[in-house]
C-alpha atoms as a PDB file:
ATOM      1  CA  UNK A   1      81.697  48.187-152.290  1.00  0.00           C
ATOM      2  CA  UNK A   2      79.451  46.395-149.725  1.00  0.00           C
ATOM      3  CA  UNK A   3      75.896  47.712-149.559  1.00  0.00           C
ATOM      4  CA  UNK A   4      75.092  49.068-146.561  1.00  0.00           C
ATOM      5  CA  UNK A   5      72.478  47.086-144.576  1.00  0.00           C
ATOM      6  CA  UNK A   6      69.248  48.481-144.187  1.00  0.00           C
ATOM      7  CA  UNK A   7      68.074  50.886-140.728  1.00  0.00           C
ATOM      8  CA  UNK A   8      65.767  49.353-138.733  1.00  0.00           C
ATOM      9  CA  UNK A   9      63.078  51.826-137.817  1.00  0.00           C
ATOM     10  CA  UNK A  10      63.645  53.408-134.192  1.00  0.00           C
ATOM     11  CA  UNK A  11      60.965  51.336-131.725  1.00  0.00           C
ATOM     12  CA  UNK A  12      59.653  55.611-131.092  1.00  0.00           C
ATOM     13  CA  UNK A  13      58.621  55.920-134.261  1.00  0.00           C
ATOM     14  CA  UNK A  14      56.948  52.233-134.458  1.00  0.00           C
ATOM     15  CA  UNK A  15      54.699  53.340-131.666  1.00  0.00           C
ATOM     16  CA  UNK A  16      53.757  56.633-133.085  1.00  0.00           C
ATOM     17  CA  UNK A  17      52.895  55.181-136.240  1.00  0.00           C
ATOM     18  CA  UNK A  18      50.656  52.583-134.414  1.00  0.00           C
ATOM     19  CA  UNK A  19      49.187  54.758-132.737  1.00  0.00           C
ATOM     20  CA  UNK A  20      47.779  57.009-135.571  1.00  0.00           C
ATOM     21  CA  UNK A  21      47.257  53.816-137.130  1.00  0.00           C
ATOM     22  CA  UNK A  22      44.704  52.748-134.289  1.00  0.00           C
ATOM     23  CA  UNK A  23      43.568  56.346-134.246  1.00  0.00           C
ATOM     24  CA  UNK A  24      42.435  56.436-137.993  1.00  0.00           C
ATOM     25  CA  UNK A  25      40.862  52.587-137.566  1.00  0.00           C
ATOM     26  CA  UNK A  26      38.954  53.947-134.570  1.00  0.00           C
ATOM     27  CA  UNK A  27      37.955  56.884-136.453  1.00  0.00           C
ATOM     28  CA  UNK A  28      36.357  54.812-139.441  1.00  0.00           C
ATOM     29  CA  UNK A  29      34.785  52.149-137.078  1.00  0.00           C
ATOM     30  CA  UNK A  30      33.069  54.514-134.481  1.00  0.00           C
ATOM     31  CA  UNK A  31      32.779  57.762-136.383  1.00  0.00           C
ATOM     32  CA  UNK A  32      29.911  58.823-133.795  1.00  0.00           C
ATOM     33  CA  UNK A  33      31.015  57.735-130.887  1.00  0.00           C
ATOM     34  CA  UNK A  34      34.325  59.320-130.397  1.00  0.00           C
ATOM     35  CA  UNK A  35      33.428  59.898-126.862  1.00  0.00           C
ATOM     36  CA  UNK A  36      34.153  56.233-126.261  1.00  0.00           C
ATOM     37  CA  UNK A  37      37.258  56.331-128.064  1.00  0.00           C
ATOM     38  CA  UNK A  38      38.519  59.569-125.884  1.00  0.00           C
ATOM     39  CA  UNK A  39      37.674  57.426-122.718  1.00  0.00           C
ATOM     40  CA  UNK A  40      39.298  54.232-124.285  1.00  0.00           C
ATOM     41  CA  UNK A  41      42.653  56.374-124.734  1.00  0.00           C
ATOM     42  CA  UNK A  42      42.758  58.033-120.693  1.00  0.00           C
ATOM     43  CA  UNK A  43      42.434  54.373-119.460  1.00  0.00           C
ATOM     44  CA  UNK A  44      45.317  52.776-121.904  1.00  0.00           C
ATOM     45  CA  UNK A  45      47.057  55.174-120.174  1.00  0.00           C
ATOM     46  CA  UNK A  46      46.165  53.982-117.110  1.00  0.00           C
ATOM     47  CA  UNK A  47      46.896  50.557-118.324  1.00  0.00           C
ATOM     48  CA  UNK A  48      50.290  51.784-119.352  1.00  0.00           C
ATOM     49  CA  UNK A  49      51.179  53.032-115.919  1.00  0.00           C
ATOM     50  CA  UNK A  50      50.071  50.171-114.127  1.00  0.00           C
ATOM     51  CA  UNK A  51      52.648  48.015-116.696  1.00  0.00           C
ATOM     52  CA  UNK A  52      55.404  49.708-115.478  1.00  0.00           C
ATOM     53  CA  UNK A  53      54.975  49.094-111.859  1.00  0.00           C
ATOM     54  CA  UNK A  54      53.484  45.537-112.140  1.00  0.00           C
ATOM     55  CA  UNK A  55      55.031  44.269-115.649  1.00  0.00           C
ATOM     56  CA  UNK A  56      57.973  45.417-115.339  1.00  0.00           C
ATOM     57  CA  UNK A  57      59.117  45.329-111.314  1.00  0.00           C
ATOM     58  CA  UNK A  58      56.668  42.503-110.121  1.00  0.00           C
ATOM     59  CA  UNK A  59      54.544  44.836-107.757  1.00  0.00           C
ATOM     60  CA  UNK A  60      51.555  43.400-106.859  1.00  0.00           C
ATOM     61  CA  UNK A  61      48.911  47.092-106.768  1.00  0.00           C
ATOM     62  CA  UNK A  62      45.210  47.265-107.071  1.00  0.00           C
ATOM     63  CA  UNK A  63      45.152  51.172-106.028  1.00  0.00           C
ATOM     64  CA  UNK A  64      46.409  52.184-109.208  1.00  0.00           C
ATOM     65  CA  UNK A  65      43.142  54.265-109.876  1.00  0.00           C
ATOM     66  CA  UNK A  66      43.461  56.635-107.152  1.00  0.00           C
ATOM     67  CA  UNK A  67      46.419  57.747-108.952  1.00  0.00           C
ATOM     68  CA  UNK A  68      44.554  58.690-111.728  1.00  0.00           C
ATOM     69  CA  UNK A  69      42.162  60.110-110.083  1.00  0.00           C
ATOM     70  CA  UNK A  70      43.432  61.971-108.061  1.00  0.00           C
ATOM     71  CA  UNK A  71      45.510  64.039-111.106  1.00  0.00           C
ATOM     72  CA  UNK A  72      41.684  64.003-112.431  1.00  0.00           C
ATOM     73  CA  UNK A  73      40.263  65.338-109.092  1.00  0.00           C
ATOM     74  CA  UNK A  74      43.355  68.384-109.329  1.00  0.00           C
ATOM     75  CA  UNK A  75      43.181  69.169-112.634  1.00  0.00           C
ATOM     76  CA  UNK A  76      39.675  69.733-112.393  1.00  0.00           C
ATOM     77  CA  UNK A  77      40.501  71.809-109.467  1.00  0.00           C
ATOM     78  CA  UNK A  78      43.015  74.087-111.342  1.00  0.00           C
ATOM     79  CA  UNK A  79      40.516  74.221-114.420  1.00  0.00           C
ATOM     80  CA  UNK A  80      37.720  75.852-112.303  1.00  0.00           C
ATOM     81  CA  UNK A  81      40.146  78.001-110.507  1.00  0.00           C
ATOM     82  CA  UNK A  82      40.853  79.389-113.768  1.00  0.00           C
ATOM     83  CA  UNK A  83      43.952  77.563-115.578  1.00  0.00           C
ATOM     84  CA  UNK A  84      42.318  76.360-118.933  1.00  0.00           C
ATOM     85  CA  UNK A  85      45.329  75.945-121.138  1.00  0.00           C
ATOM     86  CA  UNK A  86      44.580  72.441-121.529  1.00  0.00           C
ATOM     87  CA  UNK A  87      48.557  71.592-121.910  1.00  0.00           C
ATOM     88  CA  UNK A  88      49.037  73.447-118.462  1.00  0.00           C
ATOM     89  CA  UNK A  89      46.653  71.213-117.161  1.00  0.00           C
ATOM     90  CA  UNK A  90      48.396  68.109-118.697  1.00  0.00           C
ATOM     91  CA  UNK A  91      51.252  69.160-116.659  1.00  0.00           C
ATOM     92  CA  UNK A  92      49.458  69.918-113.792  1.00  0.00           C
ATOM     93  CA  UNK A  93      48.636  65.798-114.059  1.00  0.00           C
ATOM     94  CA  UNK A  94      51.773  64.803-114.821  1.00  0.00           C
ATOM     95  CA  UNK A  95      53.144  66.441-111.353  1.00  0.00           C
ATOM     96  CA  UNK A  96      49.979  65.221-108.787  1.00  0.00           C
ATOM     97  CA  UNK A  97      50.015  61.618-110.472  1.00  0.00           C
ATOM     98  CA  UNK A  98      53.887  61.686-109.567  1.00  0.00           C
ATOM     99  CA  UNK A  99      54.025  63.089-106.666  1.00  0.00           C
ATOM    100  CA  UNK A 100      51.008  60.902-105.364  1.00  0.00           C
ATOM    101  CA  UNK A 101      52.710  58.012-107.281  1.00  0.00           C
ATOM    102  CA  UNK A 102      56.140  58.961-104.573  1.00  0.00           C
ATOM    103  CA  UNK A 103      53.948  59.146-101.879  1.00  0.00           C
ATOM    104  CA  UNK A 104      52.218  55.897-101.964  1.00  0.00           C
ATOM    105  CA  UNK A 105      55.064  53.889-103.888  1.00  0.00           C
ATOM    106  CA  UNK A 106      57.157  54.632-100.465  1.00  0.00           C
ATOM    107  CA  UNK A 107      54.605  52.551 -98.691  1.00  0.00           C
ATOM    108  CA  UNK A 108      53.626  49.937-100.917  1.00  0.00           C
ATOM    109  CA  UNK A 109      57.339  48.887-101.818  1.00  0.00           C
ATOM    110  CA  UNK A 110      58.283  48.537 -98.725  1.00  0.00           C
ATOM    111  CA  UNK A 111      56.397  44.929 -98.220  1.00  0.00           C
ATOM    112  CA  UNK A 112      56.463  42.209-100.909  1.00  0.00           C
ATOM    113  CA  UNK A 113      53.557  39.564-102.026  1.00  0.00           C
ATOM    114  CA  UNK A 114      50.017  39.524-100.377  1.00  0.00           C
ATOM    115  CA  UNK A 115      50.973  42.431 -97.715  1.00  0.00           C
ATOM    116  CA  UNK A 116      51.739  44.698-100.522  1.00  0.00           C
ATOM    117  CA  UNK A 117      48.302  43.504-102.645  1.00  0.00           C
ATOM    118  CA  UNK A 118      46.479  44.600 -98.935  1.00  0.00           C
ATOM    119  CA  UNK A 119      48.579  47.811 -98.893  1.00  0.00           C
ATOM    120  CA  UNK A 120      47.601  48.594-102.229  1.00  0.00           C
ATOM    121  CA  UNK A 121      43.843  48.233-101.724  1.00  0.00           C
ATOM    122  CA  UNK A 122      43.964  50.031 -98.346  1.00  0.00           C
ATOM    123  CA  UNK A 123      45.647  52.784-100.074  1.00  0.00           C
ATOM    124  CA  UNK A 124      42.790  53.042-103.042  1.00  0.00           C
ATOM    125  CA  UNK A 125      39.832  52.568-100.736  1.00  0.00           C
ATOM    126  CA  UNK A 126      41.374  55.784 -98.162  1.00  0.00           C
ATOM    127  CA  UNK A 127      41.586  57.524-100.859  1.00  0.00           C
ATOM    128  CA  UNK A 128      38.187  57.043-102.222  1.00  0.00           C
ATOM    129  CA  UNK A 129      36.621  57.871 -99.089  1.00  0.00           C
ATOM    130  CA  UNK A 130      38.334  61.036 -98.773  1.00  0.00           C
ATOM    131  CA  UNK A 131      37.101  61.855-102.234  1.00  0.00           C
ATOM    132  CA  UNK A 132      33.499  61.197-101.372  1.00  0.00           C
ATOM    133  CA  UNK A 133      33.996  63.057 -98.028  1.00  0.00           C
ATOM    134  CA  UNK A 134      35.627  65.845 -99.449  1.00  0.00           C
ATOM    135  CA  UNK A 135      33.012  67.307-101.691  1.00  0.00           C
ATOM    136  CA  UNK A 136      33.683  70.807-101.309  1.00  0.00           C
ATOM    137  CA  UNK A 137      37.038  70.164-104.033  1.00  0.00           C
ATOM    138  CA  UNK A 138      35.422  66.848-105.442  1.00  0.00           C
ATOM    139  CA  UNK A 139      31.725  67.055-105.295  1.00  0.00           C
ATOM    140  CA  UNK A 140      31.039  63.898-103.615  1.00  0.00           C
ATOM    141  CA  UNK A 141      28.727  61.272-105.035  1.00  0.00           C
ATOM    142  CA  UNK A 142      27.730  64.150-107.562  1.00  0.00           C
ATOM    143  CA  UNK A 143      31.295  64.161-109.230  1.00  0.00           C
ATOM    144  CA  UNK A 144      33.217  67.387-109.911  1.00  0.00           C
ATOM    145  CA  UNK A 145      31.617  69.122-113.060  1.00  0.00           C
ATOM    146  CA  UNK A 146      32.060  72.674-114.472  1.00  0.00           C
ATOM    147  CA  UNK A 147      35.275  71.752-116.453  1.00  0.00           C
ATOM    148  CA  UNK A 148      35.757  73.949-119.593  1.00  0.00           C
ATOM    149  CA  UNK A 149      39.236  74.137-120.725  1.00  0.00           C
ATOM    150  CA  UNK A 150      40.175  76.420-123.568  1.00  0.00           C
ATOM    151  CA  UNK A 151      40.959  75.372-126.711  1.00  0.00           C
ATOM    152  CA  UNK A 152      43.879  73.553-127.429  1.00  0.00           C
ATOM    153  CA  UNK A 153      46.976  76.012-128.711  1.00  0.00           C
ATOM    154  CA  UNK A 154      44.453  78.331-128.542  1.00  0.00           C
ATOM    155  CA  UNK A 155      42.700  77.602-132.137  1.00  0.00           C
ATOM    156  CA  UNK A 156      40.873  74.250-131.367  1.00  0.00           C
ATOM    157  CA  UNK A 157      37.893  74.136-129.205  1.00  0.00           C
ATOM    158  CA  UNK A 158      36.331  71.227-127.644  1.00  0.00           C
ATOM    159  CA  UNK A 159      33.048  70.894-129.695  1.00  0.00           C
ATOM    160  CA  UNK A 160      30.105  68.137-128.637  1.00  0.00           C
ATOM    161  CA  UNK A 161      31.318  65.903-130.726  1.00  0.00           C
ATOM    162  CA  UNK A 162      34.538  65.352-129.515  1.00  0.00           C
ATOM    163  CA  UNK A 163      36.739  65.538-132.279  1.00  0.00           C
ATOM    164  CA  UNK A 164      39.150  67.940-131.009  1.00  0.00           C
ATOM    165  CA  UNK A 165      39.444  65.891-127.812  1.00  0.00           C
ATOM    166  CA  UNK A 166      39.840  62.491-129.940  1.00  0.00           C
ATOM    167  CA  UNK A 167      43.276  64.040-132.160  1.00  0.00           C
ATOM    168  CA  UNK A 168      44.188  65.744-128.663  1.00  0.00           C
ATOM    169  CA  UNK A 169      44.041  62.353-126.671  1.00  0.00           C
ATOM    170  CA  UNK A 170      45.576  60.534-129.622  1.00  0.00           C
ATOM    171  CA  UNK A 171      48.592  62.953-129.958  1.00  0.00           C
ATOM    172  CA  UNK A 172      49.276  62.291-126.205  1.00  0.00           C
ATOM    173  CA  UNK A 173      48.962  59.036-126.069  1.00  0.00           C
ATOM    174  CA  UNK A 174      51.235  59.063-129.194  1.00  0.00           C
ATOM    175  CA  UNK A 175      53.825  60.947-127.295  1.00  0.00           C
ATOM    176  CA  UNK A 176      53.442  59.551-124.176  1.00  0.00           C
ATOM    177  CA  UNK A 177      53.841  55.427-125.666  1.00  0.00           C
ATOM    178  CA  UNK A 178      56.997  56.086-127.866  1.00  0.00           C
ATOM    179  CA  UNK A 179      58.487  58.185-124.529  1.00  0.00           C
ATOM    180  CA  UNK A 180      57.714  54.713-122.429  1.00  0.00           C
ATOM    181  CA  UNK A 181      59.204  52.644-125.035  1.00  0.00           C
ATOM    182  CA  UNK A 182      62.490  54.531-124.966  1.00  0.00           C
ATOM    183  CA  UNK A 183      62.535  54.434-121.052  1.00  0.00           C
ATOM    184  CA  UNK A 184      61.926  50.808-120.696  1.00  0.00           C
ATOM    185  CA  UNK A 185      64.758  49.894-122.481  1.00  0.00           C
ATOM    186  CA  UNK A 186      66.823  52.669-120.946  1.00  0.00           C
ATOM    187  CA  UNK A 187      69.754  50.895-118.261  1.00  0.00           C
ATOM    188  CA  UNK A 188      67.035  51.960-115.115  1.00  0.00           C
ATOM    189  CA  UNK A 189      64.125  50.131-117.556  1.00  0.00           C
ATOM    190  CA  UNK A 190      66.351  47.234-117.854  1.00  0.00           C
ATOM    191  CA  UNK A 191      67.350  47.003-114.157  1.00  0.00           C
ATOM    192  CA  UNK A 192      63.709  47.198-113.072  1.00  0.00           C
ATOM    193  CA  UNK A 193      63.314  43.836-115.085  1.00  0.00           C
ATOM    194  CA  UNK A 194      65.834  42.339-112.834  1.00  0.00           C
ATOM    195  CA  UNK A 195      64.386  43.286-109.905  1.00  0.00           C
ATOM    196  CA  UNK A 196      61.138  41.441-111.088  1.00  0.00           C
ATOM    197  CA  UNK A 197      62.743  38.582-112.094  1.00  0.00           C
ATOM    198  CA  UNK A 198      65.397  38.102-109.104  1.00  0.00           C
ATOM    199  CA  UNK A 199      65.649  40.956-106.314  1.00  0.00           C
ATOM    200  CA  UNK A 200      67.817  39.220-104.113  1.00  0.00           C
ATOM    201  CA  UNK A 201      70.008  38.657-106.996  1.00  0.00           C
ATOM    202  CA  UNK A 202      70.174  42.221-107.673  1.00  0.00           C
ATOM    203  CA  UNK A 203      70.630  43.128-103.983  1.00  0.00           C
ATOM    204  CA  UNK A 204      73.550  40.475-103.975  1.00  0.00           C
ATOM    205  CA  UNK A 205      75.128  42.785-107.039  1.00  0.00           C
ATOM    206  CA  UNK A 206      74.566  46.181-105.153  1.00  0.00           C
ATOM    207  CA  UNK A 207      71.684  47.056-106.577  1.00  0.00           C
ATOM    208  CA  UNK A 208      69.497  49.432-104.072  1.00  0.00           C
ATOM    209  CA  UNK A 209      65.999  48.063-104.937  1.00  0.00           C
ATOM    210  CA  UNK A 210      63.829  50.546-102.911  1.00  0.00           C
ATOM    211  CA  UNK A 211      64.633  53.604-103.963  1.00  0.00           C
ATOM    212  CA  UNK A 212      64.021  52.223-107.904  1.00  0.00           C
ATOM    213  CA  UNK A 213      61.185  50.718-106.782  1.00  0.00           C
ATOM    214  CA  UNK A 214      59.656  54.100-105.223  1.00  0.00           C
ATOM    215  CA  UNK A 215      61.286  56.188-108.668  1.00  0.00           C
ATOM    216  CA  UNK A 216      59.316  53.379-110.728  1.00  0.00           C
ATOM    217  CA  UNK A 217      56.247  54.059-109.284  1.00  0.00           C
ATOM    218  CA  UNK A 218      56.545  57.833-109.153  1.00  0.00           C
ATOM    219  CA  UNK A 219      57.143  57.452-113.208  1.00  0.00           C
ATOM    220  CA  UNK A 220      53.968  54.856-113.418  1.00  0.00           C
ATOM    221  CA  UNK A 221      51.708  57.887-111.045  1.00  0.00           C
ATOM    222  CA  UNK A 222      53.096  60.332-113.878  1.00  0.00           C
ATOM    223  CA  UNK A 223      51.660  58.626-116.294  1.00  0.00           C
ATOM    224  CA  UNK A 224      48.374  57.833-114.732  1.00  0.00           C
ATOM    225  CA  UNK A 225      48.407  61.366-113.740  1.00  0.00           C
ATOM    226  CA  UNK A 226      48.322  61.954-117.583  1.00  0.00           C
ATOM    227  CA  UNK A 227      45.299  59.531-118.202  1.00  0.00           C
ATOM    228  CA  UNK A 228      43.179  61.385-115.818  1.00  0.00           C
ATOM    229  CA  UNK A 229      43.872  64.859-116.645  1.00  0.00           C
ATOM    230  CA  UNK A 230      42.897  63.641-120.351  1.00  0.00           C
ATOM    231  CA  UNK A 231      39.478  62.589-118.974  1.00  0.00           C
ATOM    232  CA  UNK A 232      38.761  65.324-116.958  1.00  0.00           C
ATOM    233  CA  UNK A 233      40.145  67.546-120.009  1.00  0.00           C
ATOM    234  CA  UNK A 234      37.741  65.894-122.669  1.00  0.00           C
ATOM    235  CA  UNK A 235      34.593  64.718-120.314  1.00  0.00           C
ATOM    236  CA  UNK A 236      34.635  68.058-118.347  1.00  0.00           C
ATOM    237  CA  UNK A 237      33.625  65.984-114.915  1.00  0.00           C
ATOM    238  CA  UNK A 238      35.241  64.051-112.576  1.00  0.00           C
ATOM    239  CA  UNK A 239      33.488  60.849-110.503  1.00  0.00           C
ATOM    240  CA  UNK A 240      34.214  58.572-107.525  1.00  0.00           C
ATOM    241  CA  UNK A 241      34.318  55.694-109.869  1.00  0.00           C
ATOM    242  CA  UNK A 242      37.919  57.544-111.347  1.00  0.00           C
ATOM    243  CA  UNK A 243      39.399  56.587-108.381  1.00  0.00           C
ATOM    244  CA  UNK A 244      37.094  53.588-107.050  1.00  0.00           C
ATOM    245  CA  UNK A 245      38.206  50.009-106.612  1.00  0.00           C
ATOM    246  CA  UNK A 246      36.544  48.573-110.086  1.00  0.00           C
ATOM    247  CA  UNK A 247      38.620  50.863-111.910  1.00  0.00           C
ATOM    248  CA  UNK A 248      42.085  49.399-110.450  1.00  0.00           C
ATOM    249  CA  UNK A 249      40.795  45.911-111.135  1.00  0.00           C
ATOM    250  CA  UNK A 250      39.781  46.759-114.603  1.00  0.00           C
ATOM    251  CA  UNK A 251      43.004  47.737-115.347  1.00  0.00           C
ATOM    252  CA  UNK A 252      44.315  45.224-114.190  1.00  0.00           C
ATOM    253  CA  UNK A 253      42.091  42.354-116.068  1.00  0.00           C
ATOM    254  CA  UNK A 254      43.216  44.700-119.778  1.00  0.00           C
ATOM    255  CA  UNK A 255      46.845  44.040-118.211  1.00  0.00           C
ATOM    256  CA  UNK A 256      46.681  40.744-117.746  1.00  0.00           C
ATOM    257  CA  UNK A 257      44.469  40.227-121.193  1.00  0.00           C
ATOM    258  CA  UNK A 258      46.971  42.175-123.887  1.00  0.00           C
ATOM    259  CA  UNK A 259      50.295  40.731-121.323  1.00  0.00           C
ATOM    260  CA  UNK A 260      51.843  42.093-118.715  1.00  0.00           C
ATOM    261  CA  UNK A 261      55.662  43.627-118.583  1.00  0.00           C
ATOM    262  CA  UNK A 262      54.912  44.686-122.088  1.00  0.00           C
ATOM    263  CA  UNK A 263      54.001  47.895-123.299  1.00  0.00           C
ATOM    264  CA  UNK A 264      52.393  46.628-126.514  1.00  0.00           C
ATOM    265  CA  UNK A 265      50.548  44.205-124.220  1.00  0.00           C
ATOM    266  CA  UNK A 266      49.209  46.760-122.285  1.00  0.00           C
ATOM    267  CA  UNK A 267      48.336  48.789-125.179  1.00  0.00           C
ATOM    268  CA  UNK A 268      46.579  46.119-127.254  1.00  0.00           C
ATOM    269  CA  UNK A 269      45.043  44.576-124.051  1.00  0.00           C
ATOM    270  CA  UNK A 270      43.178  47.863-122.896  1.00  0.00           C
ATOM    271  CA  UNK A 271      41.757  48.823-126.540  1.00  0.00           C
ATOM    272  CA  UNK A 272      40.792  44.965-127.045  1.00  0.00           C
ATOM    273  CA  UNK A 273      38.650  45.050-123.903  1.00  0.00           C
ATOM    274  CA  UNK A 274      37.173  47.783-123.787  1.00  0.00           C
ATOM    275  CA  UNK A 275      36.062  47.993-127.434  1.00  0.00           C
ATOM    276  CA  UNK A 276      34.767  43.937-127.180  1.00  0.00           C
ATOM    277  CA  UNK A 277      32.835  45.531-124.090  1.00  0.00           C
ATOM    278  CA  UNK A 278      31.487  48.707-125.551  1.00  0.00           C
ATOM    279  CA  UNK A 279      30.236  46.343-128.615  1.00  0.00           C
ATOM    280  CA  UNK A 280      28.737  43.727-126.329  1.00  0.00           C
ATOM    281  CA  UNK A 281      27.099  45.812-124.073  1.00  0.00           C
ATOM    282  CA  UNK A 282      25.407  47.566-126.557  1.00  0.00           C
ATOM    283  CA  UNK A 283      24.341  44.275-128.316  1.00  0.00           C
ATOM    284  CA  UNK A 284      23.153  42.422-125.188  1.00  0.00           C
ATOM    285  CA  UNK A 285      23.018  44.735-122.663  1.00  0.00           C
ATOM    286  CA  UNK A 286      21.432  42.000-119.952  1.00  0.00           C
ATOM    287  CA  UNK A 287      24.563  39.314-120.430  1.00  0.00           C
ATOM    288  CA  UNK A 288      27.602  41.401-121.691  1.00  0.00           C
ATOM    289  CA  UNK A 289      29.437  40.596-118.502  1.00  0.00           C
ATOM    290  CA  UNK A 290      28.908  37.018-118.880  1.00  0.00           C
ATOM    291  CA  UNK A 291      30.545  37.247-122.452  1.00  0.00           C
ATOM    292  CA  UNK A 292      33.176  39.541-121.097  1.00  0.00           C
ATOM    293  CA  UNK A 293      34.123  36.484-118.618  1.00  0.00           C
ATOM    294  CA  UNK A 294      33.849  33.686-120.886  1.00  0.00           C
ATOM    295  CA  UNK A 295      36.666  36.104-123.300  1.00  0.00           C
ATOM    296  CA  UNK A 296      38.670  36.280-120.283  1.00  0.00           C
ATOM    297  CA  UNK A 297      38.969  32.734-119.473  1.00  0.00           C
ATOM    298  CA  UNK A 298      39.633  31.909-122.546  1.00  0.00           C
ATOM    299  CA  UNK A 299      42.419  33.542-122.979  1.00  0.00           C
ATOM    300  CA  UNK A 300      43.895  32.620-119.742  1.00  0.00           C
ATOM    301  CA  UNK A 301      43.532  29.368-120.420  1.00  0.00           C
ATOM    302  CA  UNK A 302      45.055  29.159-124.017  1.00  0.00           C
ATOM    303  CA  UNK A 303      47.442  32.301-123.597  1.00  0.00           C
ATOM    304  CA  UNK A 304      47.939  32.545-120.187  1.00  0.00           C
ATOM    305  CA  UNK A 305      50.866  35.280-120.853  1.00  0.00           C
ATOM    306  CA  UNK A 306      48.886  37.314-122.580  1.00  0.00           C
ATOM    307  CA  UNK A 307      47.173  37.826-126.246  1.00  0.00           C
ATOM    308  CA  UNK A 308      50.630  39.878-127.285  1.00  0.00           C
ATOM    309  CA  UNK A 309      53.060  37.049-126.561  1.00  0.00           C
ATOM    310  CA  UNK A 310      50.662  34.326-127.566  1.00  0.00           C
ATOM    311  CA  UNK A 311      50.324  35.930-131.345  1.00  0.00           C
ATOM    312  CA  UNK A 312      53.968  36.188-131.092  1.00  0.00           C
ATOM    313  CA  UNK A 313      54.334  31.899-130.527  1.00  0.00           C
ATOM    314  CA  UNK A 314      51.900  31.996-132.875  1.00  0.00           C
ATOM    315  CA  UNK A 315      53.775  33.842-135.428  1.00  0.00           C
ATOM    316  CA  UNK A 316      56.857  32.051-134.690  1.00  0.00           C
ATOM    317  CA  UNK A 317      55.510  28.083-135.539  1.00  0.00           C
ATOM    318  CA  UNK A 318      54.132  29.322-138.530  1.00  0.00           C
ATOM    319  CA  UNK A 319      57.372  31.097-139.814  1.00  0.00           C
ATOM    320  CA  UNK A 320      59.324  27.678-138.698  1.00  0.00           C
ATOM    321  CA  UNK A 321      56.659  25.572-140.341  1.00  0.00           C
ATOM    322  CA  UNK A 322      57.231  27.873-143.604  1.00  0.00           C
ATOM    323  CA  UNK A 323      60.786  27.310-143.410  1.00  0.00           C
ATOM    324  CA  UNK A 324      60.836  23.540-143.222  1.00  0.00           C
ATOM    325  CA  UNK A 325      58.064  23.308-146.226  1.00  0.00           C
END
C-alpha cells in the first residue's frame, strides 16, 4: 500500500499562525508599550489594503488614507452617538471604507499612469480639507475624541494599558490576513494579476477591466475601513493626520519596503518599518529620519522588489548551493 503523501497546511492557517506568532514576539519585546503595537496593527492593515489595489492591479494611489480615515472619522461618529459594541463598529468600518473605496475607485480607475497618481492625491487632499472644515462630526485640528466603546463580547474592557485592545487588534488582523490570502488566489484575485501585468491583453480576451478594477478597490476601502475603525476603537480619538497626505505615502514606502503585490510583503514591510522607526526615534530622536532613509535606500538598491522576495532569492542560492556541495 502506497503511503499517502503528506497535507500541506492550508495558506489560512499559515497566516493565522504568523500572526499570533508576531503577536506573542511583540508581546515579549515591547511588553509596555502595547500602544505602539495596537497602532502598528491598524496601519498593516492599511498597508494590506493598499496591496490589493497597487500590488496586485498596478494602480498607481496616494489617497489611500482618506479611506481609512474616513471609516475612523464614522466610527467615531457612531461610537459617540451611542453604538459601543466594538464588533458593530468594526462593521460599521468595513461598510464606509467600502463604500468610500466604490466611490473614489470609480474615479481613479478610470485614467491610467501619472493622471491617476494626480487623481489620487486630489482625492486625499479634498478629503482632508473637508475633515478639517467639518469639525462639528470631526473636530477639526483638535481631532474627534470622546470614544469609549464597550467591552469587547461584553466581558473585556479596554484598560490603560491596552491589552485588551492588543489581543482584539491581533485577532482581526488574524482574521482579516488569512481572509485576503484566500481571496487573492480566488479566480477574481488571479484575474486582477492579469490586469496588472497586461490589461490590453485581458481586454483582448473579454475581460471587463473597470468594473474589477472599481470591485478591487471597494474590497481594498473595506479593508482600510477595518484599520481605522481599529484605531479609533483602541486610541479613542480620531486626527487629520488619519486621513492626511503623509499617511498615504507612508504606506506606501512599508509597501514598497516588505514588496508589493504580496500580502506577506505588505505584512512584513509595515511591522519592519515601523518598529525600526519606533526604536530609532526613541534612540536618536534628532536624526531618526535620516536613518529611516539611509534603510530605505538600501534596500531599494540591493532588493529593489522588496525585502520578501529578496529573502526568497536569497533562500533559493543557498538551497542550490547546498545541493551541489
Amino acid at each position: 500500500m502506497a503511503l499517502a503523501a503528506p497535507r500541506s497546511i492550508p495558506v489560512e492557517l499559515t497566516g493565522i499562525g504568523v500572526v499570533a506568532a508576531l503577536g506573542v514576539t511583540g508581546y515579549l519585546l515591547f511588553p509596555d508599550d502595547l500602544a505602539f503595537l495596537t497602532r502598528l496593527i491598524s496601519l498593516t492593515l492599511l498597508v494590506l489594503s493598499l496591496d490589493l489595489v497597487t500590488g496586485y492591479c498596478g494602480v498607481a494611489t496616494l489617497g489611500q488614507a482618506a479611506l481609512f480615515g474616513i471609516s475612523a472619522y464614522v466610527v467615531g461618529n457612531a461610537c459617540i452617538a451611542g453604538i459601543t459594541n466594538p464588533l458593530i463598529l468594526l462593521v460599521i468600518g468595513l461598510v464606509a471604507g467600502a463604500f468610500t473605496g466604490l466611490v473614489s475607485g470609480a474615479l481613479i480607475t478610470r485614467f491610467r499612469g501619472l493622471p491617476q497618481l494626480v487623481l489620487s492625491i486630489a482625492f486625499g487632499q479634498l478629503v482632508a480639507a473637508l475633515c478639517n472644515k467639518l469639525s462639528v462630526w470631526t473636530g477639526g485640528s483638535d481631532g474627534l475624541s470622546g470614544i469609549s466603546p464597550a467591552p469587547v463580547l461584553g466581558l473585556f474592557s479596554f484598560d490603560m494599558y491596552s491589552r485588551t485592545a492588543y489581543i482584539f487588534s491581533i485577532v482581526v488582523l488574524a482574521v482579516v490576513l488569512a481572509l485576503l490570502l484566500r481571496f487573492v488566489r480566488s479566480p477574481f484575485g488571479l484575474l486582477s494579476r492579469g490586469i496588472r501585468d497586461d490589461d490590453l491583453r485581458a481586454r483582448a480576451l473579454g475581460v471587463s477591466v473597470y468594473p474589477r478594477l472599481v470591485v478591487m478597490y471597494g474590497v481594498s476601502g473595506a479593508v482600510a475601513g477595518i484599520g481605522g475603525a481599529l484605531m479609533a476603537i483602541t486610541t479613542g480619538v480620531v486626527g487629520l493626520d488619519s486621513v492626511g497626505f503623509e499617511r498615504s505615502a507612508e504606506a506606501l514606502v512599508m509597501l514598497v519596503l516588505g514588496g508589493a503585490g504580496h500580502l506577506w510583503g505588505a505584512l512584513v514591510g509595515a511591522v519592519i518599518f515601523q518598529i525600526f522607526e519606533h526604536i530609532v526615534s526613541a534612540t536618536n530622536p534628532f536624526h531618526w529620519m535620516t536613518l529611516v532613509g539611509l534603510l530605505l535606500v538600501l534596500i531599494v538598491v540591493f532588493a529593489p522588489r522588496g525585502l520578501v522576495h529578496g529573502m526568497g532569492v536569497v533562500w533559493t542560492r543557498l538551497r542550490t548551493r547546498g545541493g551541489q556541495s
